[in-house]
C-alpha atoms as a PDB file:
ATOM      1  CA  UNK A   1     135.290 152.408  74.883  1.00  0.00           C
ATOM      2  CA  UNK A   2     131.668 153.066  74.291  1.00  0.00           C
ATOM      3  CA  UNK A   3     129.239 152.787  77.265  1.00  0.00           C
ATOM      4  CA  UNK A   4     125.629 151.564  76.791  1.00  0.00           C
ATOM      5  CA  UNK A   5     124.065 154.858  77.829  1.00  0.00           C
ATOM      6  CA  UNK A   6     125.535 156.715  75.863  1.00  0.00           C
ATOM      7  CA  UNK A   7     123.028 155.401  73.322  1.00  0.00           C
ATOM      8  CA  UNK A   8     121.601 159.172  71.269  1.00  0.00           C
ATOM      9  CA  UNK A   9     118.838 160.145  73.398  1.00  0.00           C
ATOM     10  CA  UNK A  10     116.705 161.253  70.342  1.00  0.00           C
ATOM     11  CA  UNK A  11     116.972 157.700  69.231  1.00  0.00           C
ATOM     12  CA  UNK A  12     114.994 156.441  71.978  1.00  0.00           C
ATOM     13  CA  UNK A  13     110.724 155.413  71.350  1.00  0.00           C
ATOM     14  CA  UNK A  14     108.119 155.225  74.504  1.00  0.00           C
ATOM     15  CA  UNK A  15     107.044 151.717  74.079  1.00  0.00           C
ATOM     16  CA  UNK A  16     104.097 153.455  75.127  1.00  0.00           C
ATOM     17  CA  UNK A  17     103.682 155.962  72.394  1.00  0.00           C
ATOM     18  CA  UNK A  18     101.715 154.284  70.746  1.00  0.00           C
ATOM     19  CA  UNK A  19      99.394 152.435  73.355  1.00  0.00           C
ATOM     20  CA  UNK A  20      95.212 152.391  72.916  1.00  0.00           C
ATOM     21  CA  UNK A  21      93.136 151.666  75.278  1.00  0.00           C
ATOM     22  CA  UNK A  22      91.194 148.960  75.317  1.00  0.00           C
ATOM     23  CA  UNK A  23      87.524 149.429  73.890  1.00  0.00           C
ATOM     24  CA  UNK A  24      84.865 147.450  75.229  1.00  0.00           C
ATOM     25  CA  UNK A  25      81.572 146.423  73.413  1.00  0.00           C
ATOM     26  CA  UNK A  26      79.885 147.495  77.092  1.00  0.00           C
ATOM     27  CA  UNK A  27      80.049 148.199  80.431  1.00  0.00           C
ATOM     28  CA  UNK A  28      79.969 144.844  81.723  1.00  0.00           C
ATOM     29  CA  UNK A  29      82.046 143.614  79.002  1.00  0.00           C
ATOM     30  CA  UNK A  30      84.473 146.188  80.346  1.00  0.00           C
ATOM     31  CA  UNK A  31      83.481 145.381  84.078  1.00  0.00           C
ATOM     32  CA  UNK A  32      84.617 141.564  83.510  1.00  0.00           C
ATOM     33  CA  UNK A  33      87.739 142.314  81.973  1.00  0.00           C
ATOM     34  CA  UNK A  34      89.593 145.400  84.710  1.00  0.00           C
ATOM     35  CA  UNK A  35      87.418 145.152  87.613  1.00  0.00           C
ATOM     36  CA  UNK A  36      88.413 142.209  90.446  1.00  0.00           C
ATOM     37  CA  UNK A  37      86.935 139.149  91.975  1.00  0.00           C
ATOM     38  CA  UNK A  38      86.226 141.360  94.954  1.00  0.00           C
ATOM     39  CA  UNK A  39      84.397 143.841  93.141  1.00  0.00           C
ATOM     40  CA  UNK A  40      81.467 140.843  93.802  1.00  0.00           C
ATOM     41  CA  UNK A  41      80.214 140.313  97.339  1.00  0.00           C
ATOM     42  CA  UNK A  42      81.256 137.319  98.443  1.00  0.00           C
ATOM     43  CA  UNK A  43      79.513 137.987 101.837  1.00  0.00           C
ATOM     44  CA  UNK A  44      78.331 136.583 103.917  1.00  0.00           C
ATOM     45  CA  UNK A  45      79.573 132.917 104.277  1.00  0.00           C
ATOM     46  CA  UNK A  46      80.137 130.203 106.545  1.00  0.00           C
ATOM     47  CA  UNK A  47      82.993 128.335 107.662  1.00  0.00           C
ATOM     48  CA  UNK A  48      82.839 125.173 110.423  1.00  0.00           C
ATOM     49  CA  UNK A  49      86.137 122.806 110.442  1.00  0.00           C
ATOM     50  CA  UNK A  50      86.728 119.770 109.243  1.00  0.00           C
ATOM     51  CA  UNK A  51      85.899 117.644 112.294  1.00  0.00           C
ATOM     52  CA  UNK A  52      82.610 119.532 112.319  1.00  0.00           C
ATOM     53  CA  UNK A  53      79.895 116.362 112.690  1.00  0.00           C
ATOM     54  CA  UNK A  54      77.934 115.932 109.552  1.00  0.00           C
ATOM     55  CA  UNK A  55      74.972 116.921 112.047  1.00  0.00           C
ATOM     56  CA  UNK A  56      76.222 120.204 112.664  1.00  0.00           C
ATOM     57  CA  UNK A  57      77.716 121.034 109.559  1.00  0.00           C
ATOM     58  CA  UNK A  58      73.867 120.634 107.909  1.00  0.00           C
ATOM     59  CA  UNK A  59      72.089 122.279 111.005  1.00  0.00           C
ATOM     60  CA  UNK A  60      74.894 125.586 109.566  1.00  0.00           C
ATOM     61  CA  UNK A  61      73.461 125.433 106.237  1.00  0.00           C
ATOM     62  CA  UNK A  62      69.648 125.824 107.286  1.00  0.00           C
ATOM     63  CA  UNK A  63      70.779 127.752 110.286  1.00  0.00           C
ATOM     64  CA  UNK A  64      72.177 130.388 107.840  1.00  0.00           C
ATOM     65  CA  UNK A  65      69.561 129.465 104.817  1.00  0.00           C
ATOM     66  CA  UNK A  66      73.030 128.792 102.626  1.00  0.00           C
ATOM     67  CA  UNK A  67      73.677 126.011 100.026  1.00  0.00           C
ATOM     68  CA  UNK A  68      77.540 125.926 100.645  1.00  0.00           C
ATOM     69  CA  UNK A  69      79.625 126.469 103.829  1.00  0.00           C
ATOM     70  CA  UNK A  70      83.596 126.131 103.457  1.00  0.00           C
ATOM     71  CA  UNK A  71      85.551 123.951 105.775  1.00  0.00           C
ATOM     72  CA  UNK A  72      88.139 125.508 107.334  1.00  0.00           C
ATOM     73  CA  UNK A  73      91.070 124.363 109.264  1.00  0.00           C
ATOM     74  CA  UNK A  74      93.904 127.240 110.682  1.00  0.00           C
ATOM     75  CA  UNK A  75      92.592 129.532 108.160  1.00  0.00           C
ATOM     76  CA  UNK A  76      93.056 127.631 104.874  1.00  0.00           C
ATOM     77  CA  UNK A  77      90.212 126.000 102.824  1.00  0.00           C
ATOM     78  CA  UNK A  78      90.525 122.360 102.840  1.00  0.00           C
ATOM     79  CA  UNK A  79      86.797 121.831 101.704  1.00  0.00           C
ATOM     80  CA  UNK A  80      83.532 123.079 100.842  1.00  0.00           C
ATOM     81  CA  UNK A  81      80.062 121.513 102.068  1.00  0.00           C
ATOM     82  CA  UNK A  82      77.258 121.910  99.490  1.00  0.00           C
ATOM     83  CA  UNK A  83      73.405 121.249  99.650  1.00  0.00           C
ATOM     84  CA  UNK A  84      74.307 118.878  97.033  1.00  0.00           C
ATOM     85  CA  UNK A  85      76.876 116.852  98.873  1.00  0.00           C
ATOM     86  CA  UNK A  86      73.769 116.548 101.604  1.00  0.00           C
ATOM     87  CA  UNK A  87      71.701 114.586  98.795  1.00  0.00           C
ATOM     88  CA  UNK A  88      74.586 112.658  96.951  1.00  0.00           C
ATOM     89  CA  UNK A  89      76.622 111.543 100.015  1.00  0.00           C
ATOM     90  CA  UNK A  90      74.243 111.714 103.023  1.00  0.00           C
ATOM     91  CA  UNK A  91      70.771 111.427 102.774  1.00  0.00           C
ATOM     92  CA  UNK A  92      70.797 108.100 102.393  1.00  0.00           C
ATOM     93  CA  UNK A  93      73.036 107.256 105.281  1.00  0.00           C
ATOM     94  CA  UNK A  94      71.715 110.139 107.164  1.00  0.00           C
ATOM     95  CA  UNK A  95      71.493 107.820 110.798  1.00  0.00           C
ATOM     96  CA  UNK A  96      75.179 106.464 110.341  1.00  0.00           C
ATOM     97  CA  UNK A  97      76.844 109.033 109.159  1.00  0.00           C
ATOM     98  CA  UNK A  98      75.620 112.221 111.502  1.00  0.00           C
ATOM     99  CA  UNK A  99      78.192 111.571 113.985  1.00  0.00           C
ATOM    100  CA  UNK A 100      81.161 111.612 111.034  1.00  0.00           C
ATOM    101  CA  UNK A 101      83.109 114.584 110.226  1.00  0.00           C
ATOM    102  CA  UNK A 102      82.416 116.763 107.398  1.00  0.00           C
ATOM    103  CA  UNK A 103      85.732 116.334 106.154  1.00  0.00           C
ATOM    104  CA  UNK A 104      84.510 112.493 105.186  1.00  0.00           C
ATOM    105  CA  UNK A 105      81.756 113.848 102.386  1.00  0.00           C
ATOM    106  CA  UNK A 106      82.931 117.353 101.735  1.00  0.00           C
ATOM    107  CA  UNK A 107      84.075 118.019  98.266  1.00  0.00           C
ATOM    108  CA  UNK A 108      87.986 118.689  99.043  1.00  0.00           C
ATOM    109  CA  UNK A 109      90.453 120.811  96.882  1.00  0.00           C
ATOM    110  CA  UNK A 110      87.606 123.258  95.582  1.00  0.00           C
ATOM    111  CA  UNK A 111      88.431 125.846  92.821  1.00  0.00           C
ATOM    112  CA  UNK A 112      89.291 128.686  94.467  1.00  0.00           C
ATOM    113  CA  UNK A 113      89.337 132.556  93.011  1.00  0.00           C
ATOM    114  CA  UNK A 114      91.634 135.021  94.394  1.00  0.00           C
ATOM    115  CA  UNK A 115      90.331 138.489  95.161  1.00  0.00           C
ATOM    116  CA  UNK A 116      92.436 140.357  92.472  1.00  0.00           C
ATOM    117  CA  UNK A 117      91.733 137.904  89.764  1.00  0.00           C
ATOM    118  CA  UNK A 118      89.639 139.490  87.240  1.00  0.00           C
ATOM    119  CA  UNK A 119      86.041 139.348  87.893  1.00  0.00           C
ATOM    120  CA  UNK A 120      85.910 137.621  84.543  1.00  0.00           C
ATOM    121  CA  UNK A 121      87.770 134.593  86.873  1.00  0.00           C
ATOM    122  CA  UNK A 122      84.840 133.790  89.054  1.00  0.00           C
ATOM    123  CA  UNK A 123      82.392 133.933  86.143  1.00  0.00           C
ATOM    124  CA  UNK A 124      84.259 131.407  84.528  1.00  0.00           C
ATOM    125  CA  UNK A 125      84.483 129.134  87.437  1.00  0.00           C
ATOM    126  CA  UNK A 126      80.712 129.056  87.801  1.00  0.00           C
ATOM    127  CA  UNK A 127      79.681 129.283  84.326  1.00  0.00           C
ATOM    128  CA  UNK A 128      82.772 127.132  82.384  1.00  0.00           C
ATOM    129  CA  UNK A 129      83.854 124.881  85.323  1.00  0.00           C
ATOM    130  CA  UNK A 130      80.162 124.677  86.577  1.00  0.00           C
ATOM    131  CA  UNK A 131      81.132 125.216  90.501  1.00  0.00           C
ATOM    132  CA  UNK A 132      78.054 127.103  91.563  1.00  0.00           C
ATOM    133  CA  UNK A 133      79.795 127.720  95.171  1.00  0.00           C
ATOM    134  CA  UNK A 134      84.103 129.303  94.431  1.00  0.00           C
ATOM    135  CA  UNK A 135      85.147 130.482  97.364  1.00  0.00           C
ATOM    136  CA  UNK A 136      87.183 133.835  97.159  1.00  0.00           C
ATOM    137  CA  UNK A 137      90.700 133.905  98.736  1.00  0.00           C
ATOM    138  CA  UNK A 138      93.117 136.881  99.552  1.00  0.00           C
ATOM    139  CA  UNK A 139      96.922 136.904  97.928  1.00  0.00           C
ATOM    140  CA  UNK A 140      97.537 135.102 101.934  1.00  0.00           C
ATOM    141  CA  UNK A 141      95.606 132.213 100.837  1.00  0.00           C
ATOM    142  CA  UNK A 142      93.166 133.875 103.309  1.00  0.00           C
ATOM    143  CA  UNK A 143      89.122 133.104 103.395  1.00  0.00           C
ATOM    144  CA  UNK A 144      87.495 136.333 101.993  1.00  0.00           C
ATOM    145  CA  UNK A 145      83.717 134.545 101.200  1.00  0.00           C
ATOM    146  CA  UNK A 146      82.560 133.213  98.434  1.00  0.00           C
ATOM    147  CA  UNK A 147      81.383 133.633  95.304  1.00  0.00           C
ATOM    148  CA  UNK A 148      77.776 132.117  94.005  1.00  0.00           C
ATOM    149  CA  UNK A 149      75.865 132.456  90.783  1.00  0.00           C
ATOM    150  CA  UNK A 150      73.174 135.065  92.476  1.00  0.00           C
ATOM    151  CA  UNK A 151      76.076 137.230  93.665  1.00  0.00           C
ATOM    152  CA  UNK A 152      77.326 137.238  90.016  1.00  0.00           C
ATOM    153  CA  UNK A 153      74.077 138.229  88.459  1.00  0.00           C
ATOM    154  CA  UNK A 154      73.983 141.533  90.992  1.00  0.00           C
ATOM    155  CA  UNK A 155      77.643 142.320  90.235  1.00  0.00           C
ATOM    156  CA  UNK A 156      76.023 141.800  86.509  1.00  0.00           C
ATOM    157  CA  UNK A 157      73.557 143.984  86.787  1.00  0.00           C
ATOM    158  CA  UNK A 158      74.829 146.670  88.434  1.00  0.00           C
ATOM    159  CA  UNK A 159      76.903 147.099  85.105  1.00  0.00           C
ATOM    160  CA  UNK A 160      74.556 146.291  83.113  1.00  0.00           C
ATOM    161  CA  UNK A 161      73.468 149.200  80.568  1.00  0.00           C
ATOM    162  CA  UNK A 162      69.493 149.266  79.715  1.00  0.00           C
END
């Protein structure tokens, strides 16, 4: 009876033998591709919860000069609160609808990154997906920040080559 490891040793090939690296056309090609969502900053950011008036939610964006806060509730993202939710869903109905909770006109369910996604990941949920606010979650499904378009362009250029 003939046992599988008794397979001839000299038989045996390293899948890995024969491995290349990758080669990238640049440095930011290459900084897309291996280097992580948290390789951006994604600080700071701001977080209320979702019974957070309206009022208050839009006296946190121009407290903290932001476009975006994320709503929060027991740590998880349940929404995010945009400059742009202000003027689609609430200027108009500014005097009835201060007293409501953000959770009423926040955008709910936003894409979401996760800190060791590629870096590549973010990019394409600004540029492809056309979210220009992702926030940036840790393997617990913890709030890390947020990603933006300006904090994409720094990570951008600091691998960009002249």
């Amino acid at each position: 009876m003939m046992n599988d490891d008794s397979q001839d040793s000299a038989a045996f090939e390293d899948p890995l033998s024969n491995y290349e690296p990758t080669e990238y056309k640049s440095e930011l090609h290459r900084a897309f591709a291996e280097e992580s969502v948290d390789a951006i900053e994604s600080k700071p950011f701001v977080e209320v919860g979702s019974s957070t008036s309206i009022r208050q939610a839009i006296e946190a964006l121009y407290v903290a000069q932001a476009s975006s806060i994320l709503v929060v509730d027991e740590g998880r993202v349940v929404g995010i609160f945009t400059e742009r939710d202000v003027l689609e869903k609430v200027a108009e109905q500014y005097s009835q609808l201060e007293g409501a909770p953000v959770s009423e006109v926040m955008t709910t369910k936003p894409m979401v990154v996760y800190e060791t996604d590629p870096a590549a990941t973010a990019v394409a949920a600004i540029a492809v997906a056309g979210h220009r606010h992702v926030p940036v979650l840790g393997i617990n499904d913890g709030v890390l920040g947020v990603v933006s378009p300006r904090r994409v362009f720094d990570f951008m250029e600091k691998h960009f080559e002249a």
